[in-house]
C-alpha atoms as a PDB file:
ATOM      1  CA  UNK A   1     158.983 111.950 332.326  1.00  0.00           C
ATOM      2  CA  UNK A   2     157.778 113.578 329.157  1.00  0.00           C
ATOM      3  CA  UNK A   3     156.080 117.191 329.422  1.00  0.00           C
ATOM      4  CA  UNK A   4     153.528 117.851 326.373  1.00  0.00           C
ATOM      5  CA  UNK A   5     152.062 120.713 325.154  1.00  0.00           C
ATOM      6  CA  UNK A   6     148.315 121.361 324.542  1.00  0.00           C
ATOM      7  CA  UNK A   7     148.948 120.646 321.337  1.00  0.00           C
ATOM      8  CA  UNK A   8     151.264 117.646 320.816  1.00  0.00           C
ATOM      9  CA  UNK A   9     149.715 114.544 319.688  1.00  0.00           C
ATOM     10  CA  UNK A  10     149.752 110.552 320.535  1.00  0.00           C
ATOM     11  CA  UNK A  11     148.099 108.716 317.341  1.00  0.00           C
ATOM     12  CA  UNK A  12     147.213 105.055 316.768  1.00  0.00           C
ATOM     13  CA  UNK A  13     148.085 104.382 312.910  1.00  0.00           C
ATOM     14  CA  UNK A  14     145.957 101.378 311.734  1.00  0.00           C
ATOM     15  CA  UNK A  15     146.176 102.300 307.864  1.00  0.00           C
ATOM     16  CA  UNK A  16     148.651 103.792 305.281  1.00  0.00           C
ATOM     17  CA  UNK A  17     148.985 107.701 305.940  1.00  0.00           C
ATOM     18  CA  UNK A  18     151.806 109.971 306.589  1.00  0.00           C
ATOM     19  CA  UNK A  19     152.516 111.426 309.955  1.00  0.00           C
ATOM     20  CA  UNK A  20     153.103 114.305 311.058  1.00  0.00           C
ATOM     21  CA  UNK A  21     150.331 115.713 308.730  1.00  0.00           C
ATOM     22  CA  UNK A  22     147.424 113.113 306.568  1.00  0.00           C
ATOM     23  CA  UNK A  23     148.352 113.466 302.639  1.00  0.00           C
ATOM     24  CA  UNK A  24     145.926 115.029 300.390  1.00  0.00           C
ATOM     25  CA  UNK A  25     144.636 113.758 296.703  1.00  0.00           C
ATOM     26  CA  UNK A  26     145.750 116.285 294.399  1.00  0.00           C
ATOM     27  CA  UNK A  27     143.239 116.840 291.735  1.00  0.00           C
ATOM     28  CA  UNK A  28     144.212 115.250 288.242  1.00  0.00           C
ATOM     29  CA  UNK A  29     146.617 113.114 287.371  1.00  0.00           C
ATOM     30  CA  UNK A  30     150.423 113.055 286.837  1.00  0.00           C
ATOM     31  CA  UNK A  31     152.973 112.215 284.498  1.00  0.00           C
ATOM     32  CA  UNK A  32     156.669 112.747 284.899  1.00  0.00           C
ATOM     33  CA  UNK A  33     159.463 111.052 282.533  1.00  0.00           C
ATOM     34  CA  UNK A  34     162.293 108.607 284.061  1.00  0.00           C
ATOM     35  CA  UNK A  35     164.847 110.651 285.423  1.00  0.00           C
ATOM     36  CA  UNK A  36     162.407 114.027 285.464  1.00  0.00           C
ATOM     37  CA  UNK A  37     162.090 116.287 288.188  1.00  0.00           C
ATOM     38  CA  UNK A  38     159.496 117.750 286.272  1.00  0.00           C
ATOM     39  CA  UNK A  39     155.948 116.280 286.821  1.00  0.00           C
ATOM     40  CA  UNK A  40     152.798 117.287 284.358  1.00  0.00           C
ATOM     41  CA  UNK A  41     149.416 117.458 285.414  1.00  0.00           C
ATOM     42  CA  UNK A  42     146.392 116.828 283.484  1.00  0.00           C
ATOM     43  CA  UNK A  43     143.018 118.616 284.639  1.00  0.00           C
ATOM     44  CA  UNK A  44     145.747 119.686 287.793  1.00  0.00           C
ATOM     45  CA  UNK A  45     145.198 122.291 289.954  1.00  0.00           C
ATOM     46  CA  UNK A  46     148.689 122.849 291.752  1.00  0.00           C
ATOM     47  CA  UNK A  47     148.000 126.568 292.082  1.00  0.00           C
ATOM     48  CA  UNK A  48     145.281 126.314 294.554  1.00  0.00           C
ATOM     49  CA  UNK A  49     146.220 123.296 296.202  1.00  0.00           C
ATOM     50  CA  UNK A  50     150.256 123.444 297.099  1.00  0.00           C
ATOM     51  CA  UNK A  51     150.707 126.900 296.373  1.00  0.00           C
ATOM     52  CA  UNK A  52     153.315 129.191 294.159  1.00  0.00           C
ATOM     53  CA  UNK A  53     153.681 132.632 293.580  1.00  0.00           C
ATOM     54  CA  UNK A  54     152.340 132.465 289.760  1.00  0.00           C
ATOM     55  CA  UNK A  55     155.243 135.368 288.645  1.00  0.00           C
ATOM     56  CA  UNK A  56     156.590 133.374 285.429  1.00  0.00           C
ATOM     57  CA  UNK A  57     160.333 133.176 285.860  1.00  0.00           C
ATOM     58  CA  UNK A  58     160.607 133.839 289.383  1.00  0.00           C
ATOM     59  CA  UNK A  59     161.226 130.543 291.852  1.00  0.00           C
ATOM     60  CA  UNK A  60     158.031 130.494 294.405  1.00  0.00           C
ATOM     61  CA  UNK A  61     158.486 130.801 298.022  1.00  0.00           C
ATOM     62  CA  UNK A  62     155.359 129.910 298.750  1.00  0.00           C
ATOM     63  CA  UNK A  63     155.512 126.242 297.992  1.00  0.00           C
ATOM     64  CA  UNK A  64     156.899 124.141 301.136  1.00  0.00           C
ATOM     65  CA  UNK A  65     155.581 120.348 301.318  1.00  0.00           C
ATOM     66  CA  UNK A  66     156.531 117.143 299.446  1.00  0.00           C
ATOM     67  CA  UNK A  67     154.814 114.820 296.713  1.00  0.00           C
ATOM     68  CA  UNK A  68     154.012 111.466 297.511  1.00  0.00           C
ATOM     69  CA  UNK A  69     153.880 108.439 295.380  1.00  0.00           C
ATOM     70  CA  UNK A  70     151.874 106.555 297.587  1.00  0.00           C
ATOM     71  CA  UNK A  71     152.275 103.323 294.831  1.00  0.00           C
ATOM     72  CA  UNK A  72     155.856 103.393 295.541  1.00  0.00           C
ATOM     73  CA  UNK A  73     156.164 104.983 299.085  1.00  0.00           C
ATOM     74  CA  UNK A  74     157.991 107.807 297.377  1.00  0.00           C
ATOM     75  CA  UNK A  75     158.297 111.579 298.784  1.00  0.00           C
ATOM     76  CA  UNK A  76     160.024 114.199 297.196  1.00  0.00           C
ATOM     77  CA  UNK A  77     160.336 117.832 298.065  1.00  0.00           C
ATOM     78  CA  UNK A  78     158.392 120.400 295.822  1.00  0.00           C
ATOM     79  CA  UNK A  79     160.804 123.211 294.299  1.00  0.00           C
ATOM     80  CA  UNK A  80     158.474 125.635 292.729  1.00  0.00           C
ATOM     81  CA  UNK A  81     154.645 125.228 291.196  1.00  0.00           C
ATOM     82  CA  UNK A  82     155.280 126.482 287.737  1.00  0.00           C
ATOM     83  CA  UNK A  83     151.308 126.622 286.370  1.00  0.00           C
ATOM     84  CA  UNK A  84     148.208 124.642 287.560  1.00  0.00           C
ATOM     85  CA  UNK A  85     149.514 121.630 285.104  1.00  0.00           C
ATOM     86  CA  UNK A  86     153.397 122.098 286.459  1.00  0.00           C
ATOM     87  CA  UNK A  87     155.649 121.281 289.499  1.00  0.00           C
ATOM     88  CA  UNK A  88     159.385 120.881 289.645  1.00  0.00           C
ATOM     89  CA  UNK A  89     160.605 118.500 292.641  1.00  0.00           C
ATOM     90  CA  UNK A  90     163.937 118.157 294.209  1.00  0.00           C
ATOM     91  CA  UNK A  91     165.072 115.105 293.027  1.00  0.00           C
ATOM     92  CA  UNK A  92     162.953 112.309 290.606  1.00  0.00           C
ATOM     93  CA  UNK A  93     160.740 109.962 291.878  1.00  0.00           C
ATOM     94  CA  UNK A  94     162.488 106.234 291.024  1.00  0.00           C
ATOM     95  CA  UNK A  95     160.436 105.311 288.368  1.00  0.00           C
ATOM     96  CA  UNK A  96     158.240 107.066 285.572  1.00  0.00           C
ATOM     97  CA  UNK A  97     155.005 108.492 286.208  1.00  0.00           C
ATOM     98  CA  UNK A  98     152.137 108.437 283.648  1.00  0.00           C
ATOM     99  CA  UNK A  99     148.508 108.703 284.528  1.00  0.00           C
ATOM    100  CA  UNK A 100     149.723 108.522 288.117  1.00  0.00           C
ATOM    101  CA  UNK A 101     147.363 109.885 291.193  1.00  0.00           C
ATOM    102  CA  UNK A 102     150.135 112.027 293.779  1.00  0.00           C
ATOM    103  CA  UNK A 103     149.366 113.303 296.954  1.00  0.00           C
ATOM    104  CA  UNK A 104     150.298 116.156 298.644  1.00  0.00           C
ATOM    105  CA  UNK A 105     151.918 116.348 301.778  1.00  0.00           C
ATOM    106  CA  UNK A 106     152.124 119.968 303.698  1.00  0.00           C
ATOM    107  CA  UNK A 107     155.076 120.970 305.597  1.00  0.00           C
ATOM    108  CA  UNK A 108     154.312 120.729 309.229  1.00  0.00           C
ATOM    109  CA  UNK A 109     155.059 122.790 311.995  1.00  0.00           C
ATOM    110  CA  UNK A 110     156.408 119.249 314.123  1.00  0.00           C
ATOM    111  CA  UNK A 111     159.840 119.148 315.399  1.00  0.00           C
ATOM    112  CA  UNK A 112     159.887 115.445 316.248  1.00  0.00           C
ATOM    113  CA  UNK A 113     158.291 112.315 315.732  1.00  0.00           C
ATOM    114  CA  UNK A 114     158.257 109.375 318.414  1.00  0.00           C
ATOM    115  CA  UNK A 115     157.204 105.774 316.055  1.00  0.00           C
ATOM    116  CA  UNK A 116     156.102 102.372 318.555  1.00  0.00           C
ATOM    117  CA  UNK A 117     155.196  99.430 316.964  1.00  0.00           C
ATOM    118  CA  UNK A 118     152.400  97.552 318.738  1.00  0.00           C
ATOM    119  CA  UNK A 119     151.714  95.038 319.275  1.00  0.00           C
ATOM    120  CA  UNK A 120     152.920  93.406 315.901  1.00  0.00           C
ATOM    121  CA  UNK A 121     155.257  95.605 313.965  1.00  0.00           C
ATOM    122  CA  UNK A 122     154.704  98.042 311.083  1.00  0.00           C
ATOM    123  CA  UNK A 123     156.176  99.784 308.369  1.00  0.00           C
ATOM    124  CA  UNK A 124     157.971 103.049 307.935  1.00  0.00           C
ATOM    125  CA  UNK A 125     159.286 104.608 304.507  1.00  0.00           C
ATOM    126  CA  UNK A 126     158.306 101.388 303.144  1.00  0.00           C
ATOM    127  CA  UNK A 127     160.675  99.383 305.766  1.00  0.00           C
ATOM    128  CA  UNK A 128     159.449  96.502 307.649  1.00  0.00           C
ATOM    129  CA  UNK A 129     159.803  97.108 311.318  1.00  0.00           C
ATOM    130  CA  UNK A 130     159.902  93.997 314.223  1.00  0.00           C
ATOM    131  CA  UNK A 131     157.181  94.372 317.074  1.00  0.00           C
ATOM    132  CA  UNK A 132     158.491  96.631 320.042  1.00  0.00           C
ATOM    133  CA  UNK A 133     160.619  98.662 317.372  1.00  0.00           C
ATOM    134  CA  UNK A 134     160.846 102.236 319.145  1.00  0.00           C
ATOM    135  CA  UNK A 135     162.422 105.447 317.150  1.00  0.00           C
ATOM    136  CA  UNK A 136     162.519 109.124 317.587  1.00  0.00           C
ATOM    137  CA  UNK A 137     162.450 111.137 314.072  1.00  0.00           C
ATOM    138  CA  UNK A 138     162.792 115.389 314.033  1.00  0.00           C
ATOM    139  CA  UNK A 139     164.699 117.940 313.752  1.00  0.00           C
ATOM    140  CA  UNK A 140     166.839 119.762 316.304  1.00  0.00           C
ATOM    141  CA  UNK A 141     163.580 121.662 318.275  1.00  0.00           C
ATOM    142  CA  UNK A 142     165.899 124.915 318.971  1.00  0.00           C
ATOM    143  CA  UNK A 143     166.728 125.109 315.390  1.00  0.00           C
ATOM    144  CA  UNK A 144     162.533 125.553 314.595  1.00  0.00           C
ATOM    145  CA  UNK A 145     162.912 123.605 311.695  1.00  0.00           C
ATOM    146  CA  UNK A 146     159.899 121.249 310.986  1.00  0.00           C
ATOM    147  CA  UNK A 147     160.794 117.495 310.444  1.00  0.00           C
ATOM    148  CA  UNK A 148     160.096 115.356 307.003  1.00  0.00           C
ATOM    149  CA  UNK A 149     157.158 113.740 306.836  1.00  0.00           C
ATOM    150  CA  UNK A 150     156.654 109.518 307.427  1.00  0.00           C
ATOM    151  CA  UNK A 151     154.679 107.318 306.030  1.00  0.00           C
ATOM    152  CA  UNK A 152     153.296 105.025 308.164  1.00  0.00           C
ATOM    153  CA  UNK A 153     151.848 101.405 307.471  1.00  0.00           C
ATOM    154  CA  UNK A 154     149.999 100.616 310.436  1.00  0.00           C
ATOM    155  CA  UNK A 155     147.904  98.088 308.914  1.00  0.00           C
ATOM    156  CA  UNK A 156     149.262  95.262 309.676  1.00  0.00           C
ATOM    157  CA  UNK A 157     149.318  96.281 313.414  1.00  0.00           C
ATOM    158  CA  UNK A 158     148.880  99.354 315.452  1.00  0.00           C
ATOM    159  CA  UNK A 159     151.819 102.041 315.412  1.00  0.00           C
ATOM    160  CA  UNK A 160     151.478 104.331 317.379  1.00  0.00           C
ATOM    161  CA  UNK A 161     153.023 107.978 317.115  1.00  0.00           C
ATOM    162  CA  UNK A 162     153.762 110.538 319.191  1.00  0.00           C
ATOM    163  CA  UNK A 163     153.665 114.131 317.413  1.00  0.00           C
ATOM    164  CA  UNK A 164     155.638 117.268 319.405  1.00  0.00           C
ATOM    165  CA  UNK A 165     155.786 120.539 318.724  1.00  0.00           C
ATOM    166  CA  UNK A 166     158.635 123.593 319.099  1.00  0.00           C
ATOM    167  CA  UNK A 167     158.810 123.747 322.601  1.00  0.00           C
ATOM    168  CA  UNK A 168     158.035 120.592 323.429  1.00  0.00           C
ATOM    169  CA  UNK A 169     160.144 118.340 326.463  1.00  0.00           C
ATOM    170  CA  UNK A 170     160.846 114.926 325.587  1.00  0.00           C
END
């Protein structure tokens, strides 16, 4: 039998968010070329809202989180905030960006991530799962290492999601 902490978590998903942590409008909007791990903002404010050290030249170790392209059901890991109009990410999203609204998505302090689909399927990381689909998703929990973020489609039918934390017995 499981053992939770206080502060683990059992979710129903009945919309499109990410799990462990609920993505967050970034102000502007975005434009990136095809092929560009470089992504532009226009009336941005990456500063204040993912972070960076603001030392021109120097790589930020402030920034930890992930873009989404919520259009696409894209993520992609944030490198360094460059200026309030400037990110670089780890790899390009598949297609260009221009004009595009992006979301960010913090790094969270979850180890694992338990996924159900109830009663009628769901989709994860824009995959179409069956009904009674069951899957664990983390990290190693001794390691301490926070696991990547989901993104859950529940609307089509309940998912529900069980969130643990370092520590945690599963």
């Amino acid at each position: 039998m499981a053992t939770y902490k206080t502060n683990d978590q059992l979710i129903t998903v009945t919309t499109k968010r990410t799990v462990p942590d609920i993505q967050h409008t970034l102000t502007g909007t975005f434009t990136a070329a095809a092929g560009s791990k470089y992504i532009l903002g226009t009336g941005s404010l990456l500063f204040s809202e993912v972070g960076g050290d603001q030392g021109v030249g120097y790589p930020s170790t402030a920034v930890t989180g992930w873009l989404l392209d919520l259009t696409n059901s894209e993520f992609r890991k944030i490198v360094d905030v460059l200026s309030n109009t400037e990110c670089v990410i780890q790899s390009a999203f598949s297609n260009a960006q221009s004009g595009a609204t992006l979301y960010y998505v913090p790094e969270s302090k979850a180890t694992a991530l338990g996924i159900a689909c109830v009663p009628g399927g769901g989709i994860v990381n824009g995959t179409t799962l069956p009904a009674g689909f069951f899957n664990n998703y983390g990290s190693d929990q001794d390691t301490g290492y926070s696991c990547d973020p989901l993104l859950i489609d529940g609307s089509g039918g309940a998912i529900q999601v069980s969130i643990m934390y370092k520590g945690s017995n599963y």
